[in-house]
N, C-alpha and C. Protein backbone atom coordinates (compact mmCIF):
# COMPACT_ATOMS: atom_id res chain seq x y z
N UNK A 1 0.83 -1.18 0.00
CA UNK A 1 0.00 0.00 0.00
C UNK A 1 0.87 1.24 0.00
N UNK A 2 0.46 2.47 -0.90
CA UNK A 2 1.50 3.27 -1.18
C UNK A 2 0.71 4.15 0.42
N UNK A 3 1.70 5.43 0.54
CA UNK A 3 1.02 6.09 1.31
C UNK A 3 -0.13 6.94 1.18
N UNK A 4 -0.73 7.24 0.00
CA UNK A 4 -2.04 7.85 -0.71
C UNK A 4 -3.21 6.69 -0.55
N UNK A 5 -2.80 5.26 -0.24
CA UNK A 5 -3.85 4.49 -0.55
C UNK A 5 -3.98 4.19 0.92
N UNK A 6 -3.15 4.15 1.92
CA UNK A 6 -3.72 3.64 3.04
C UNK A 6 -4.07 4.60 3.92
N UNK A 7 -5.25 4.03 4.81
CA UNK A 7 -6.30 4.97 5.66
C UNK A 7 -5.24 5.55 6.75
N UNK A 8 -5.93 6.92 6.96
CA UNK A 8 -5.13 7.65 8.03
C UNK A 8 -5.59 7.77 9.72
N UNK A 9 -7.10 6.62 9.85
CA UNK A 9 -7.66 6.14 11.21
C UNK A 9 -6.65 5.39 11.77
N UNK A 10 -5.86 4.45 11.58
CA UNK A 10 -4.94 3.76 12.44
C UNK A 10 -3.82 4.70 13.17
N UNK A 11 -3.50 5.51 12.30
CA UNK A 11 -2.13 6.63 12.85
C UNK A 11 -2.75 6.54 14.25
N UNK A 12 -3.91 7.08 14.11
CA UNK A 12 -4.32 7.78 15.82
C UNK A 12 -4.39 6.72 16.74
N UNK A 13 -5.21 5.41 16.27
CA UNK A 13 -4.66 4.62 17.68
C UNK A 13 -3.11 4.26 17.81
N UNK A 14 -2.66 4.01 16.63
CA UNK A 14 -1.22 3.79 17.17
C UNK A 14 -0.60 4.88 17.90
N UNK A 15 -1.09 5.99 17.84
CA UNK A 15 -0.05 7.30 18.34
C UNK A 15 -0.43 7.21 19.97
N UNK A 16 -1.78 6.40 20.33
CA UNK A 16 -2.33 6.45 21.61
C UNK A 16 -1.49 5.43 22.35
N UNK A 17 -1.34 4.15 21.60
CA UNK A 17 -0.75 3.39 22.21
C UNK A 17 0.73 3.49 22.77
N UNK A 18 1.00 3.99 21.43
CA UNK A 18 2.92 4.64 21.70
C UNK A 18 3.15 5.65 20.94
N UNK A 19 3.11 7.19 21.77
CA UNK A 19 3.57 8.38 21.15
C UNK A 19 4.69 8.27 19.78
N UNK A 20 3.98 8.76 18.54
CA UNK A 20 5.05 8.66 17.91
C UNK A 20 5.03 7.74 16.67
N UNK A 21 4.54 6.72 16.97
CA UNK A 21 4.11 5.49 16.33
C UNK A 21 3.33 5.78 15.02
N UNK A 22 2.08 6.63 15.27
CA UNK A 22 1.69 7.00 14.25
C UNK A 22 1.64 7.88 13.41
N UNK A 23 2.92 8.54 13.73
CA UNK A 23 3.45 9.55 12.49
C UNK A 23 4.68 8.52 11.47
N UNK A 24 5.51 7.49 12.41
CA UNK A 24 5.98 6.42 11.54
C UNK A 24 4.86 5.67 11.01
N UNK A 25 3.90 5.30 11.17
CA UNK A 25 2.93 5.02 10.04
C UNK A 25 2.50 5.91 8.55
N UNK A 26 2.64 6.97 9.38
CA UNK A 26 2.22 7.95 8.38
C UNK A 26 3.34 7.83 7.20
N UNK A 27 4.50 8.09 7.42
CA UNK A 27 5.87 8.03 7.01
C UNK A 27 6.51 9.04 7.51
N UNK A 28 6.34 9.96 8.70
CA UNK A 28 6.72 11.15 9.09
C UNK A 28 8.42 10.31 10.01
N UNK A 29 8.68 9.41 9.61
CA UNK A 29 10.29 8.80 10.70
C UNK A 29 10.62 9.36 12.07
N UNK A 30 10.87 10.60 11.31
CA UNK A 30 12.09 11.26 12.09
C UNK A 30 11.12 12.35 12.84
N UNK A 31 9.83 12.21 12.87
CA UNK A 31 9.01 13.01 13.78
C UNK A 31 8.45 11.98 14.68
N UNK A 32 8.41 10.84 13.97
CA UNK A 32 7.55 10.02 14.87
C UNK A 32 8.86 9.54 15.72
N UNK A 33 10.25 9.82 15.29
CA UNK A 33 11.38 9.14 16.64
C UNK A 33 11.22 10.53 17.87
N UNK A 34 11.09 11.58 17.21
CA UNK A 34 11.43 12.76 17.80
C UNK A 34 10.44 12.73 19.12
N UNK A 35 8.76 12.33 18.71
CA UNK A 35 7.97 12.03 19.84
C UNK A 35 8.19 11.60 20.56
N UNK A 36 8.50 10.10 19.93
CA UNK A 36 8.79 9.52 20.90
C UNK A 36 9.43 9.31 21.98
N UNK A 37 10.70 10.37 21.60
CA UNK A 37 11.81 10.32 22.68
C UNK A 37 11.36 11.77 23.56
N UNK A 38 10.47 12.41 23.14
CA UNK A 38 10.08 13.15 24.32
C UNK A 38 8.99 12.75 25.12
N UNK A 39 8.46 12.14 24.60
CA UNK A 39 7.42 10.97 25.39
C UNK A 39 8.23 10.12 26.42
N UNK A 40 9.36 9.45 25.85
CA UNK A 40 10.04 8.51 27.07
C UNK A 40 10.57 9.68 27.95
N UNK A 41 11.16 10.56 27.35
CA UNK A 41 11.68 11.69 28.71
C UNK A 41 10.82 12.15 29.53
N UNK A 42 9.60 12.34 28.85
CA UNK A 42 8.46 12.63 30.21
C UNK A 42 8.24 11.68 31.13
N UNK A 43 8.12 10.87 30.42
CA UNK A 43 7.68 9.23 31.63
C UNK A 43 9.30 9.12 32.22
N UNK A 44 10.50 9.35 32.04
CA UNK A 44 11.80 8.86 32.84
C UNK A 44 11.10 10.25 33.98
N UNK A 45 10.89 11.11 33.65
CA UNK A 45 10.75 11.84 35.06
C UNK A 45 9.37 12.26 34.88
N UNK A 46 8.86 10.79 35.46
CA UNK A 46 7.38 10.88 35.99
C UNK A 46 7.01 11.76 37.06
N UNK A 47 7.99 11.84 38.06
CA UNK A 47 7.34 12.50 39.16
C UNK A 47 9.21 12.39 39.68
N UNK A 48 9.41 13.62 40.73
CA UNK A 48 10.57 13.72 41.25
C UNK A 48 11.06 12.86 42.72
N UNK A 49 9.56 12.92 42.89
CA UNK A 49 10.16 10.95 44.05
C UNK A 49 10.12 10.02 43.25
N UNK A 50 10.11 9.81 42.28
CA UNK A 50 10.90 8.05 41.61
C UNK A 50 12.17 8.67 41.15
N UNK A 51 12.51 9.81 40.72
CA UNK A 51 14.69 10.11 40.27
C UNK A 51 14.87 9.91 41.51
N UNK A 52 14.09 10.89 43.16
CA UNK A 52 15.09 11.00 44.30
C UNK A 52 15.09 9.50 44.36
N UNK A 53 13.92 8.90 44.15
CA UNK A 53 13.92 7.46 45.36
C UNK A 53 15.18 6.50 44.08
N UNK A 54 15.43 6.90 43.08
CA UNK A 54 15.95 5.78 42.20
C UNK A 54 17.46 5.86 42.33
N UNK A 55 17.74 7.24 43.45
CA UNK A 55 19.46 7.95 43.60
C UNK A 55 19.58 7.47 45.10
N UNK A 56 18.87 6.84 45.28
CA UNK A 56 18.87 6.50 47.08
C UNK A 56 19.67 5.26 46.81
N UNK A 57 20.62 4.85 47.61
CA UNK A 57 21.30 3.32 47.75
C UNK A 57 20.13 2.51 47.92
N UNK A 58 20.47 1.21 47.96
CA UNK A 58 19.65 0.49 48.50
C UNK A 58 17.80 0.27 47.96
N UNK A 59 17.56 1.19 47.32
CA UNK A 59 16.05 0.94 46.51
C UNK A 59 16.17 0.73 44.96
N UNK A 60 16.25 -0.13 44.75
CA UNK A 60 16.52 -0.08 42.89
C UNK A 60 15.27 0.27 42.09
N UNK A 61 15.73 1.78 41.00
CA UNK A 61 15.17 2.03 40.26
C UNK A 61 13.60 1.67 39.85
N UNK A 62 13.58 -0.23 39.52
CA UNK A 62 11.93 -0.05 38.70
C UNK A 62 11.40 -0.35 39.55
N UNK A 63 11.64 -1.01 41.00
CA UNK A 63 10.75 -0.89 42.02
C UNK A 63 10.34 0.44 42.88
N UNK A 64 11.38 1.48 43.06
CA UNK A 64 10.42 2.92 42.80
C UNK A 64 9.74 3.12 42.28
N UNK A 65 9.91 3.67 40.74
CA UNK A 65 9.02 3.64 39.68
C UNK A 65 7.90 2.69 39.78
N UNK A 66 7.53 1.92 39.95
CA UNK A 66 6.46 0.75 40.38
C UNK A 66 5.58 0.99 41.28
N UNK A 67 6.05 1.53 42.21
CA UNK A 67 5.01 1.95 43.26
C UNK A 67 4.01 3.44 42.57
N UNK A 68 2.79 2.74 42.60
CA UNK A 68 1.32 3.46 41.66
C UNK A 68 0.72 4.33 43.44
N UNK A 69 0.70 3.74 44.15
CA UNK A 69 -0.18 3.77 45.46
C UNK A 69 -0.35 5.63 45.61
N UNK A 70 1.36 6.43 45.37
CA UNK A 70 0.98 7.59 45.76
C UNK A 70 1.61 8.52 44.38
N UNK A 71 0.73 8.19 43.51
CA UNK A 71 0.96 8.53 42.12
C UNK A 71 -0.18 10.05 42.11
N UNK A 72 0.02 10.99 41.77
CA UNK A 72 -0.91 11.76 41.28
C UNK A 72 -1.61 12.49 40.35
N UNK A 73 -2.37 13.49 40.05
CA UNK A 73 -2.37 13.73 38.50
C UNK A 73 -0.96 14.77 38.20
N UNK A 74 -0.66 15.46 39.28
CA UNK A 74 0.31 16.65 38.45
C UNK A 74 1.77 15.26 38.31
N UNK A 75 1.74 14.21 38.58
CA UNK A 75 2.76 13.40 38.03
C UNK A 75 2.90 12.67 36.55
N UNK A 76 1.52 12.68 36.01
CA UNK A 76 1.24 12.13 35.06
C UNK A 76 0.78 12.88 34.18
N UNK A 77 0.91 14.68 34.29
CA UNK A 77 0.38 15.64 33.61
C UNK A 77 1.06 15.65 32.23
N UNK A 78 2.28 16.02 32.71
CA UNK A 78 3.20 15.97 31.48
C UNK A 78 3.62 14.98 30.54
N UNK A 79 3.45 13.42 30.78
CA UNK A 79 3.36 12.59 29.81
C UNK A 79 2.13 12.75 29.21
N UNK A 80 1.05 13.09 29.74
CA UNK A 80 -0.49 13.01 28.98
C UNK A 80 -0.58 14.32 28.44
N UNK A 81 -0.15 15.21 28.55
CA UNK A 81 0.05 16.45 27.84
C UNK A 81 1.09 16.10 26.43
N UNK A 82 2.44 15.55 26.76
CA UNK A 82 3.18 15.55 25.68
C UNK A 82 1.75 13.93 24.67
N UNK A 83 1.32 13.43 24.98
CA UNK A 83 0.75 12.55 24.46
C UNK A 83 -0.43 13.11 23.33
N UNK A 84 -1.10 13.92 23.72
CA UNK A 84 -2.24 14.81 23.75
C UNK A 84 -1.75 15.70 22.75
N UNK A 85 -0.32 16.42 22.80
CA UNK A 85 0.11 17.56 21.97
C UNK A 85 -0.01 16.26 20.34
N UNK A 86 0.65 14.98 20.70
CA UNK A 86 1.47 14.41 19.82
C UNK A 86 0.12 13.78 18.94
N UNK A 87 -1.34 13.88 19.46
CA UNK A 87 -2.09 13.39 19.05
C UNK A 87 -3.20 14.11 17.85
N UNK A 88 -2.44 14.86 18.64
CA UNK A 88 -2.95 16.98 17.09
C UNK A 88 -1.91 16.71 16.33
N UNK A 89 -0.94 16.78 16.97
CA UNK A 89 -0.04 16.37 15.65
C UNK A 89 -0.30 15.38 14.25
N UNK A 90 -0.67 14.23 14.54
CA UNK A 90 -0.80 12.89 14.23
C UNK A 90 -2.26 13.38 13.25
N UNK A 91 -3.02 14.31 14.03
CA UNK A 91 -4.54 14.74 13.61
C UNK A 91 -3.98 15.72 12.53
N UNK A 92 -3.41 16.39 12.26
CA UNK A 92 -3.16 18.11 11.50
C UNK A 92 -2.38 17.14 10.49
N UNK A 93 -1.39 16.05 10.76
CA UNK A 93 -1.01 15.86 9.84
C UNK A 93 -1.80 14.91 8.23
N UNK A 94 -2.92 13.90 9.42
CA UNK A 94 -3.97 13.14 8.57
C UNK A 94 -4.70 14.16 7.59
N UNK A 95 -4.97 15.22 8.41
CA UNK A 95 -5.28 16.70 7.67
C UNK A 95 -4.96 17.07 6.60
N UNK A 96 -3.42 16.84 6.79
CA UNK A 96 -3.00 17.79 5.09
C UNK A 96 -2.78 17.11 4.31
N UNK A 97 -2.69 15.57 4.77
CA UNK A 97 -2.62 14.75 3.47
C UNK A 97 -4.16 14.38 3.59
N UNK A 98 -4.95 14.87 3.74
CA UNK A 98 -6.76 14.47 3.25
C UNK A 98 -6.63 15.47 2.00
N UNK A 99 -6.42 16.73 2.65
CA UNK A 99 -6.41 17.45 2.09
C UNK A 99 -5.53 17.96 0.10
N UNK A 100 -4.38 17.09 0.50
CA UNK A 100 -3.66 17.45 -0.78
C UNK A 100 -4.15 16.33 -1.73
N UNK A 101 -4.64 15.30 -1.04
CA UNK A 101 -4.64 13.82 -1.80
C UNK A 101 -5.96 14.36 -2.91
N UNK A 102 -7.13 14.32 -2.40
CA UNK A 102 -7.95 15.04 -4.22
C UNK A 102 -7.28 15.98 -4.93
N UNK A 103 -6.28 16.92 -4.29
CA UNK A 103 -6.12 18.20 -5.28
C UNK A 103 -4.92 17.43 -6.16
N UNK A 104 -3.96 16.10 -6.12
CA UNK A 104 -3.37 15.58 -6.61
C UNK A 104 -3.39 14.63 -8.10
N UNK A 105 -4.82 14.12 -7.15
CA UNK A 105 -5.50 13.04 -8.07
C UNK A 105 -6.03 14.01 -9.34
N UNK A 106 -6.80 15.43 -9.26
CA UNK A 106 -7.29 15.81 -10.34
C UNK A 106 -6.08 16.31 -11.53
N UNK A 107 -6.74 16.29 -12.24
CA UNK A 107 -5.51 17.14 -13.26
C UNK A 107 -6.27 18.54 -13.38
N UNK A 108 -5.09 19.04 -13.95
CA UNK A 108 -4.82 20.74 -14.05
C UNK A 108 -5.54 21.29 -15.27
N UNK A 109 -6.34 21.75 -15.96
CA UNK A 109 -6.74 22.32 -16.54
C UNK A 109 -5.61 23.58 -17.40
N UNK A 110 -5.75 23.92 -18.47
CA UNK A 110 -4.42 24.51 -18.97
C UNK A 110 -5.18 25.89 -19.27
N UNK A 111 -6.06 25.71 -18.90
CA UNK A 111 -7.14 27.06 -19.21
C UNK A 111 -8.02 27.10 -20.86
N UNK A 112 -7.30 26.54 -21.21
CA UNK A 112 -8.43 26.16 -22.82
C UNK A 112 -9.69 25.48 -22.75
């Protein structure tokens, strides 16, 4: 399937599932790596007690991170925000290729 022929509904769940994902569907690469890696940087600093608790001796890393119990929303703001930005993205871009794909397909008229 070229990229004119396949549907632009999947981008968006894939972009839900993993930021990013569905702009590499789209064929956008190097936007959909770019998400992504600001997506993982939001989630590496979910909240500033899993870095302190992950710099403490003695508590290793994904069992900090693991503990959900005293999780809150301003901890999870900024991954669901960068998620949310990345999902307009994913949307504006299905956009302009809706958009260019008829004005492509027609031909040009030469004015005669």
């Amino acid at each position: 399937m070229t990229s004119l022929t396949r549907p632009i509904w999947p981008a968006y769940l894939l972009s839900v599932f993993v930021a990013g994902l569905g702009h590499c569907y789209l064929g956008h690469w190097k936007r959909g790596v770019s998400w992504f890696l600001l997506y993982a940087l939001a989630l590496a600093f979910l909240s500033a007690r899993t870095i302190s608790g992950a710099l403490e001796p003695g508590e290793p890393f994904v069992i900090t991170a693991l503990q959900f119990e005293q999780v809150a929303f301003t901890n999870v703001a900024l991954p669901l925000a960068v998620l949310i930005v990345c999902l307009l993205d994913v949307y504006l871009l299905g956009l302009a290729k809706r958009t260019e794909s008829p004005a492509a397909a027609e031909p040009r008229s030469n004015g005669s």
